[in-house]
N, C-alpha and C. Protein backbone atom coordinates (compact mmCIF):
# COMPACT_ATOMS: atom_id res chain seq x y z
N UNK A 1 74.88 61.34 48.68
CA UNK A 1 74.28 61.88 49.90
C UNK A 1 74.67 63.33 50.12
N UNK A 2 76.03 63.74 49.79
CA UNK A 2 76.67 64.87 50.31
C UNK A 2 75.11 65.72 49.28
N UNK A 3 75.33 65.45 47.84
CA UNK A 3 74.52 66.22 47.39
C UNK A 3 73.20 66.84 47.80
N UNK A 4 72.64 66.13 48.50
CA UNK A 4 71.13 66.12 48.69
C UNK A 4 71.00 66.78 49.84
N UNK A 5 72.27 66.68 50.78
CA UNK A 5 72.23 67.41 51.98
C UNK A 5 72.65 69.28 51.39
N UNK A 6 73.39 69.51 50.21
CA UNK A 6 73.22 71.05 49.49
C UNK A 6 71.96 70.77 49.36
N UNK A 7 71.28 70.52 48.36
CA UNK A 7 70.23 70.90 48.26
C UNK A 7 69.13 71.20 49.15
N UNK A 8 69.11 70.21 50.32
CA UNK A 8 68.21 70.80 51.07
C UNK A 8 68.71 72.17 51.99
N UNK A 9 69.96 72.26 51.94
CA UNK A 9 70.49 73.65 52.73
C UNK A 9 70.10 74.71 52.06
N UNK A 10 70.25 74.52 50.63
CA UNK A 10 69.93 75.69 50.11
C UNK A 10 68.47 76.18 50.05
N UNK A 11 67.66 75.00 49.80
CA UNK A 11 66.13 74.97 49.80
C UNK A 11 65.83 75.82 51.51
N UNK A 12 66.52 75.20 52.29
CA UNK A 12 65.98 76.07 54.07
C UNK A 12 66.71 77.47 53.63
N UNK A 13 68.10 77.54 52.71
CA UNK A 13 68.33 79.15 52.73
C UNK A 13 67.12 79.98 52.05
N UNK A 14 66.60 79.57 51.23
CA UNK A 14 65.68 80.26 50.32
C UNK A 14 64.36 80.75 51.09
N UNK A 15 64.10 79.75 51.68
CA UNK A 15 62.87 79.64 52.80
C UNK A 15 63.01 80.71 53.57
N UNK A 16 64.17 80.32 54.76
CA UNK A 16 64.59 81.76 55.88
C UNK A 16 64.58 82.99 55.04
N UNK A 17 64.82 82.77 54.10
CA UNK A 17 65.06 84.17 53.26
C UNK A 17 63.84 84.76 52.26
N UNK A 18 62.88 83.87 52.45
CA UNK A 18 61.62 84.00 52.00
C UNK A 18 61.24 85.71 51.62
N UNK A 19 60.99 86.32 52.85
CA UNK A 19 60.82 87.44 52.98
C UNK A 19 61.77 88.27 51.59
N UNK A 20 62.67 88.62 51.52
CA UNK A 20 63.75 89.35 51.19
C UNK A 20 63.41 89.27 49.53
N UNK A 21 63.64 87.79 49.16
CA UNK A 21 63.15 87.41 48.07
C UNK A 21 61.92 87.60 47.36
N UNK A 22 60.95 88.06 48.39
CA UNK A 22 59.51 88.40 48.35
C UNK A 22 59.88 89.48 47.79
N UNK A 23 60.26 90.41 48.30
CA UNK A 23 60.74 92.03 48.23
C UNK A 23 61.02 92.21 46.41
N UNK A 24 62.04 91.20 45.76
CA UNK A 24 62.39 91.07 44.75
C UNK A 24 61.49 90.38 43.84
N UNK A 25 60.42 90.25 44.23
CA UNK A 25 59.30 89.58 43.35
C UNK A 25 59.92 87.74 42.64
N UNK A 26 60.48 87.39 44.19
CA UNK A 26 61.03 85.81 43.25
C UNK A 26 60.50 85.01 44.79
N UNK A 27 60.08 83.96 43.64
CA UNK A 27 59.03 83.02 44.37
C UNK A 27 60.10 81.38 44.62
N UNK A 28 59.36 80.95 46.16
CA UNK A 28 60.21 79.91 45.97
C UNK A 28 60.52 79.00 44.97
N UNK A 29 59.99 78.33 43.97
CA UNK A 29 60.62 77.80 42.91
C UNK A 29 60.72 78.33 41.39
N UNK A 30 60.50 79.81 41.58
CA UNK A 30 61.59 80.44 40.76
C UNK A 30 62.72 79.70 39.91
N UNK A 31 63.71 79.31 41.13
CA UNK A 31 65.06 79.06 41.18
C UNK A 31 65.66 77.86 41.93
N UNK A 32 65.85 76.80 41.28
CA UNK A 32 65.98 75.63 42.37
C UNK A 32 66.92 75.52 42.75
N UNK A 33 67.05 74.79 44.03
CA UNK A 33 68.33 74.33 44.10
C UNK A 33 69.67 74.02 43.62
N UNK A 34 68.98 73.27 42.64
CA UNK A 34 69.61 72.30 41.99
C UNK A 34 70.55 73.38 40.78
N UNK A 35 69.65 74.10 39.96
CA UNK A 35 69.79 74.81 39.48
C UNK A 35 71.12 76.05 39.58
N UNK A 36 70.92 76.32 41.32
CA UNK A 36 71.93 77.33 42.02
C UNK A 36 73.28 76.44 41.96
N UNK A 37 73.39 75.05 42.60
CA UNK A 37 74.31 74.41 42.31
C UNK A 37 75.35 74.06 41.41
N UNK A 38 74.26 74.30 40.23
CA UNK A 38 74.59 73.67 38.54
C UNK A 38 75.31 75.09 38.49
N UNK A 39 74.87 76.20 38.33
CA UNK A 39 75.62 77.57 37.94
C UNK A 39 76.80 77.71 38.95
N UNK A 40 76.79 77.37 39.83
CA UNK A 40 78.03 77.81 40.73
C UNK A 40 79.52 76.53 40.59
N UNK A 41 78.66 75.48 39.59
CA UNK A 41 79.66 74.66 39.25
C UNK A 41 80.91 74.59 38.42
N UNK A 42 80.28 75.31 37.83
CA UNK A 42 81.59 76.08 36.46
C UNK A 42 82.85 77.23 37.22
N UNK A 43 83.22 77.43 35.84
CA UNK A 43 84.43 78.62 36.26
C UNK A 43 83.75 79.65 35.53
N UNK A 44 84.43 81.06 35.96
CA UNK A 44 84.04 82.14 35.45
C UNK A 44 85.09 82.88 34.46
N UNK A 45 84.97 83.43 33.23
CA UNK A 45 85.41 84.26 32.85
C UNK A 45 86.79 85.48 33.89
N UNK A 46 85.91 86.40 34.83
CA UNK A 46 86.60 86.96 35.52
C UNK A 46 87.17 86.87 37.29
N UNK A 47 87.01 85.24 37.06
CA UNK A 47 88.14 84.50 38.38
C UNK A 47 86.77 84.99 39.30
N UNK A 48 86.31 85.42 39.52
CA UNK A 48 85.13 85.30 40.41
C UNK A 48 85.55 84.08 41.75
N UNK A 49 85.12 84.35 43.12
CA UNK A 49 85.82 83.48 43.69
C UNK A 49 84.95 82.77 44.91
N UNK A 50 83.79 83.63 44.63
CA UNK A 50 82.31 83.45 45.66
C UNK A 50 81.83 82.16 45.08
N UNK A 51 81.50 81.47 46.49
CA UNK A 51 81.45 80.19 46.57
C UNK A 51 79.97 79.93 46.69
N UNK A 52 79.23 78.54 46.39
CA UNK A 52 77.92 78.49 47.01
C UNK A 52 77.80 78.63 48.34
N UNK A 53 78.98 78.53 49.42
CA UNK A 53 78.59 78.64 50.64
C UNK A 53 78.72 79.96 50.75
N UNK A 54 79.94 80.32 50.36
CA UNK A 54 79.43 82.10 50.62
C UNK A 54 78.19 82.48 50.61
N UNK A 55 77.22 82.34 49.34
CA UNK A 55 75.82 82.29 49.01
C UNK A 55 74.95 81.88 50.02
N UNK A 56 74.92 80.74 50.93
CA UNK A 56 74.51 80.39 51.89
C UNK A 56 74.44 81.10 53.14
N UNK A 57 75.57 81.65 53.25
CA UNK A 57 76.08 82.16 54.75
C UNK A 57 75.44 83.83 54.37
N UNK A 58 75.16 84.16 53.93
CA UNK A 58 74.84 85.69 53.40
C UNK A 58 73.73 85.81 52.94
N UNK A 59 72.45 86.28 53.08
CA UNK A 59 71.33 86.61 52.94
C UNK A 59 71.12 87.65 51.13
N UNK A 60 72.27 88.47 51.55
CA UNK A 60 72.04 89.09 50.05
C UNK A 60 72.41 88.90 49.30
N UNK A 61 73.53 87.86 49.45
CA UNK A 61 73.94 87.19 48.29
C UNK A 61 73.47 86.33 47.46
N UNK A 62 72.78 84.98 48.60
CA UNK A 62 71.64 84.66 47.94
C UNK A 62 70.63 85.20 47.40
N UNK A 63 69.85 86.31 47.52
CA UNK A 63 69.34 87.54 47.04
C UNK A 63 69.65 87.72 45.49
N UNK A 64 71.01 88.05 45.38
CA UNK A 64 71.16 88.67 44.46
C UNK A 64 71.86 87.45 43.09
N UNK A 65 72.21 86.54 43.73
CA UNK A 65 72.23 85.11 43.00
C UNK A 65 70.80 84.42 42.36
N UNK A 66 69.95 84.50 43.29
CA UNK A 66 68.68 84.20 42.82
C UNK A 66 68.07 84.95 41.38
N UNK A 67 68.17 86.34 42.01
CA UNK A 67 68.05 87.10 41.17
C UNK A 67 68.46 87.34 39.88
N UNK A 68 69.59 86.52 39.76
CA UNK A 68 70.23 86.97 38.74
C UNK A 68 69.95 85.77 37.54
N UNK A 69 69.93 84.71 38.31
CA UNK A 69 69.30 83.31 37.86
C UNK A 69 67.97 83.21 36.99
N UNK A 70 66.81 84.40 37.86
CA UNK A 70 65.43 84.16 37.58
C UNK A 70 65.59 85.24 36.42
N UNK A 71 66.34 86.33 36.26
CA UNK A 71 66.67 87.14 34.87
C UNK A 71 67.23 86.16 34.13
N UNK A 72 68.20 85.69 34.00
CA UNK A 72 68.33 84.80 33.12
C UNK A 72 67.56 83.40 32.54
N UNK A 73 66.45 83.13 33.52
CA UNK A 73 65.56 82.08 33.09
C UNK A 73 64.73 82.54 31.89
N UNK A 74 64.27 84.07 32.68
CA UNK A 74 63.16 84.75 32.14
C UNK A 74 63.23 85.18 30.25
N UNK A 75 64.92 85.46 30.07
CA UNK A 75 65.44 85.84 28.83
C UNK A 75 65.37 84.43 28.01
N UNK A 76 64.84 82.98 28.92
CA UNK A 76 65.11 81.92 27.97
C UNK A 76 66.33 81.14 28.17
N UNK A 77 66.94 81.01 28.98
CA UNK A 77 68.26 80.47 29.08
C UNK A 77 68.18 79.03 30.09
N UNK A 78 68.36 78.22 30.04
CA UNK A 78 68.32 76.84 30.83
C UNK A 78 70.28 77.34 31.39
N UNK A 79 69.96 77.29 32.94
CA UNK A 79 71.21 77.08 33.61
C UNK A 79 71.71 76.14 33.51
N UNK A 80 72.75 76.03 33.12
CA UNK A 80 74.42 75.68 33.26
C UNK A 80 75.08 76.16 33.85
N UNK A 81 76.45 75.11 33.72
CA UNK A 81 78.00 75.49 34.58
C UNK A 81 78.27 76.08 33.27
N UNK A 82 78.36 76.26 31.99
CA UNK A 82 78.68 77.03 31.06
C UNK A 82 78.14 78.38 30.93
N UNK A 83 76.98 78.36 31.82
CA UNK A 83 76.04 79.41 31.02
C UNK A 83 76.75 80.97 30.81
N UNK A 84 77.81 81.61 31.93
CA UNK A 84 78.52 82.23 31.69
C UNK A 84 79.62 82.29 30.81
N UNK A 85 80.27 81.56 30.29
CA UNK A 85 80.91 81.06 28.96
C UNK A 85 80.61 81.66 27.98
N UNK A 86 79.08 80.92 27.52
CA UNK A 86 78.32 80.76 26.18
C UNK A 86 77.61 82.24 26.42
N UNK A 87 77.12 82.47 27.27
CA UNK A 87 76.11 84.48 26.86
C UNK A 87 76.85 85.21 28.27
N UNK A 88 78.02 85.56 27.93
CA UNK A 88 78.68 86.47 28.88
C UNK A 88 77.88 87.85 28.75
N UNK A 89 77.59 88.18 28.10
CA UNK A 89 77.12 89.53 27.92
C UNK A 89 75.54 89.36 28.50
N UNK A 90 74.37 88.34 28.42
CA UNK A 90 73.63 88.22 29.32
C UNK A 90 73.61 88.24 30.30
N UNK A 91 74.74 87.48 30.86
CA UNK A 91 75.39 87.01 32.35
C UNK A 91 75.59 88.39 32.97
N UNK A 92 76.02 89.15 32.65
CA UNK A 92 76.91 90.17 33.04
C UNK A 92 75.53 90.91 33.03
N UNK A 93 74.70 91.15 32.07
CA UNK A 93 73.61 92.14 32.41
C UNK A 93 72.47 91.47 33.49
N UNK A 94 72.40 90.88 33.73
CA UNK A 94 71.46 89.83 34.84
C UNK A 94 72.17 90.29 36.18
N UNK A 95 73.98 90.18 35.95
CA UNK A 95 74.63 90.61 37.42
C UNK A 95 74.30 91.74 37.71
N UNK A 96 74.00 92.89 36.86
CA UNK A 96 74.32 94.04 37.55
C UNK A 96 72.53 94.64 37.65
N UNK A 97 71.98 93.70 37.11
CA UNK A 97 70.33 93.94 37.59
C UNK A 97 70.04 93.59 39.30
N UNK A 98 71.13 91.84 39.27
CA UNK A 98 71.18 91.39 40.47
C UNK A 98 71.12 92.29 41.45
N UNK A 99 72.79 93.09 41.18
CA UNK A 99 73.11 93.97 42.25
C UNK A 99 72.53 95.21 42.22
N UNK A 100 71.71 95.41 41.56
CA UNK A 100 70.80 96.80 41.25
C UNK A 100 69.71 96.50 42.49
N UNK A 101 69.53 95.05 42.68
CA UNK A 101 68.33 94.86 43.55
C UNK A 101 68.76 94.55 44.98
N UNK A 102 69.80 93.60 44.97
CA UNK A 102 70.54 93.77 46.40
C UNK A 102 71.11 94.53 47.25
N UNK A 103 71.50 95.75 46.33
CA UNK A 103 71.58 97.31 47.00
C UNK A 103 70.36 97.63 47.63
N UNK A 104 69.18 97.45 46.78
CA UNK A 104 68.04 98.39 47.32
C UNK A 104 67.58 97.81 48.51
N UNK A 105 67.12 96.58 48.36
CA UNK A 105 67.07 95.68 49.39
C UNK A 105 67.25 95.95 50.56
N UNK A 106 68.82 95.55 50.59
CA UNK A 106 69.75 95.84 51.64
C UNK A 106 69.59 97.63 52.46
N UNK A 107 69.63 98.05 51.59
CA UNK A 107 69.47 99.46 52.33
C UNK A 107 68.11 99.61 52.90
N UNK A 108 67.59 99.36 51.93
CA UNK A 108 65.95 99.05 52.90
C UNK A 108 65.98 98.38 54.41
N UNK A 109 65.99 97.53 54.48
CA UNK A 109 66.68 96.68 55.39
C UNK A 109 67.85 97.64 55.91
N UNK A 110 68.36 98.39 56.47
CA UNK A 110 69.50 99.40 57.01
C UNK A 110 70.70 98.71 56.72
N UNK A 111 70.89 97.75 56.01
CA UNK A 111 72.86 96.96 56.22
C UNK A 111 73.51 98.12 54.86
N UNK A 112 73.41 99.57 55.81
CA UNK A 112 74.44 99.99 54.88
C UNK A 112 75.80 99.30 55.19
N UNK A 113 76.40 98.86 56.21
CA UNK A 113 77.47 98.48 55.79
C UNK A 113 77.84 97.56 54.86
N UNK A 114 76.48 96.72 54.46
CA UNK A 114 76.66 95.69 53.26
C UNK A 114 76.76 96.24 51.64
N UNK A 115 75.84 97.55 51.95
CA UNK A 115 75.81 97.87 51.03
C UNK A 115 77.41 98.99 50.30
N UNK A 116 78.27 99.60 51.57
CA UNK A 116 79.31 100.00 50.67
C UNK A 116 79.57 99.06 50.79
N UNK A 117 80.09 98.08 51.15
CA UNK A 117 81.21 97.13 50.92
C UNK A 117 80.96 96.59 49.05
N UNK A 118 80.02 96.35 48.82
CA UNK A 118 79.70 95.95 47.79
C UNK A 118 79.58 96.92 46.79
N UNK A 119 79.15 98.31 47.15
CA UNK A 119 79.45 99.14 46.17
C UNK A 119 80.94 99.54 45.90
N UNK A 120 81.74 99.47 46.94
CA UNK A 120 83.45 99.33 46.84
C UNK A 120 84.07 98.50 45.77
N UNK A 121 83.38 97.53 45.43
CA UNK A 121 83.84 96.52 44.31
C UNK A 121 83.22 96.53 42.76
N UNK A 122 82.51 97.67 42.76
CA UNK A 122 82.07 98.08 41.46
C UNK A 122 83.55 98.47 40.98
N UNK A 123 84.22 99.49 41.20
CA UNK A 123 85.17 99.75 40.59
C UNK A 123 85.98 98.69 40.01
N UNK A 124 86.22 97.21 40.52
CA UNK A 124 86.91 96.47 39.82
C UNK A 124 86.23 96.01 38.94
N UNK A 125 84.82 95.66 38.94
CA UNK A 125 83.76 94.95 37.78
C UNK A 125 84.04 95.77 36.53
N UNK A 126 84.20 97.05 37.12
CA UNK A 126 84.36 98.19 35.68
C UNK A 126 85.76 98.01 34.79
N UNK A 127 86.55 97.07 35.30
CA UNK A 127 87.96 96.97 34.84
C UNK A 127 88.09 95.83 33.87
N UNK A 128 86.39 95.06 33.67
CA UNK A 128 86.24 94.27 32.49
C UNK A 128 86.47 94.59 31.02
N UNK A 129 87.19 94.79 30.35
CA UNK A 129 87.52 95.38 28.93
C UNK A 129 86.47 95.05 28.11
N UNK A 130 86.08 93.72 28.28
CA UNK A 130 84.81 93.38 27.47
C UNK A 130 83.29 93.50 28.19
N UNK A 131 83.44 94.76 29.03
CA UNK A 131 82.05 95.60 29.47
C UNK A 131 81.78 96.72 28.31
N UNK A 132 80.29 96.43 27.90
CA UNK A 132 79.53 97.03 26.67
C UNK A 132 79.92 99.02 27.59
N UNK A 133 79.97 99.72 27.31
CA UNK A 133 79.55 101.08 27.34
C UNK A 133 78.36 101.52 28.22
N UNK A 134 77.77 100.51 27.78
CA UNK A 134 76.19 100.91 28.41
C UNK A 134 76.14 100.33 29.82
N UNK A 135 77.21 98.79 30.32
CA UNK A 135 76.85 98.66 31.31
C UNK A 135 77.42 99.25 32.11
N UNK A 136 78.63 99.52 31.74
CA UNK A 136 79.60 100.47 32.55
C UNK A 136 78.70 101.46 32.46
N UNK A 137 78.29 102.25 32.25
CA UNK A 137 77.16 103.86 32.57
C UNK A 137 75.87 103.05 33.75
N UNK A 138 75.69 101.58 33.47
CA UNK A 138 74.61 101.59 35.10
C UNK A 138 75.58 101.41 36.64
N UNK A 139 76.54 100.56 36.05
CA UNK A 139 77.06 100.40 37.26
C UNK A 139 77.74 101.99 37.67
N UNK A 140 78.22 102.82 36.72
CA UNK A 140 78.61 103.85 37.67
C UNK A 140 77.56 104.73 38.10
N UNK A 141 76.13 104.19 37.53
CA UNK A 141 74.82 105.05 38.40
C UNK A 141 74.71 104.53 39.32
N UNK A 142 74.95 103.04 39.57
CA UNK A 142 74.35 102.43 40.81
C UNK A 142 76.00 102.81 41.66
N UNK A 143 77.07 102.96 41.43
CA UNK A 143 78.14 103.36 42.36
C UNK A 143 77.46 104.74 43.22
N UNK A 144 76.92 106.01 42.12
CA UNK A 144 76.89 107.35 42.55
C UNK A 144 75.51 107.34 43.28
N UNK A 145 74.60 106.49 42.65
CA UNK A 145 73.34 106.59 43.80
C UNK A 145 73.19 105.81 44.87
N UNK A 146 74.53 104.83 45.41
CA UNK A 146 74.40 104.17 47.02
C UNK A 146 75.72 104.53 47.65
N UNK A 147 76.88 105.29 47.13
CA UNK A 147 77.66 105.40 47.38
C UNK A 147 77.33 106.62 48.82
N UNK A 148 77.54 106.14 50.14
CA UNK A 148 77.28 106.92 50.95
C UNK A 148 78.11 108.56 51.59
């Protein structure tokens, strides 16, 4: 039961959030529920500590979770609790597309304060040793072009 009651929370988050998601060209079943669940079930590589409810309670997070999901569908990948595990280096380029779009979003929408807060934590993403060269050069574009 507990389960079914996530899923439909998340299904009304997606909904209320319809709009936003619109913005990002992702359609309600894009990305299912079920699906968001399954990925947030695993562990992460870099201790990551954001929860599905965090995801819930936050508009751009879900945003940028979705987002990051429907890049990784799109490359061919069936979600898992592994899926970060097995193609870290996908994973990781899907995140920072994510947050490439939840910045814009968001500022669109005026929550600059959402938006430094979140650009504040680029600097630790960059402290991944096993970040390619190349992604480290977007994330410090996307630091210098929202950094207010």
């Amino acid at each position: 039961m507990k389960m079914d009651l996530l899923i439909e929370e998340i299904a009304k988050a997606i909904a209320k959030n319809e709009a936003f998601l619109s913005e990002a060209l992702i359609n309600q079943d894009d990305v299912t529920p079920q699906e968001l669940i399954e990925y947030f079930s695993g562990d992460t590589p870099t201790g990551d500590t954001t929860t599905i409810n965090d995801v819930l309670e936050h508009p751009w997070l879900l945003l940028h979770e979705i987002v990051e999901l429907k890049n990784l569908k799109l490359k061919g990948f069936i979600i898992s609790r592994k899926l970060v595990w097995d193609n870290y280096l996908d994973v990781l380029e899907a995140h920072i597309a994510a947050t490439s779009t939840e910045l814009r979003i968001a500022r669109v929408h005026g929550d600059f304060d959402w938006v430094s807060k979140r650009v504040k934590l680029i600097p630790s993403w960059l402290e991944d040793t096993e970040m390619p060269e190349p992604f480290k050069t977007k994330l410090l574009n996307l630091m210098e072009h929202y950094q207010q």
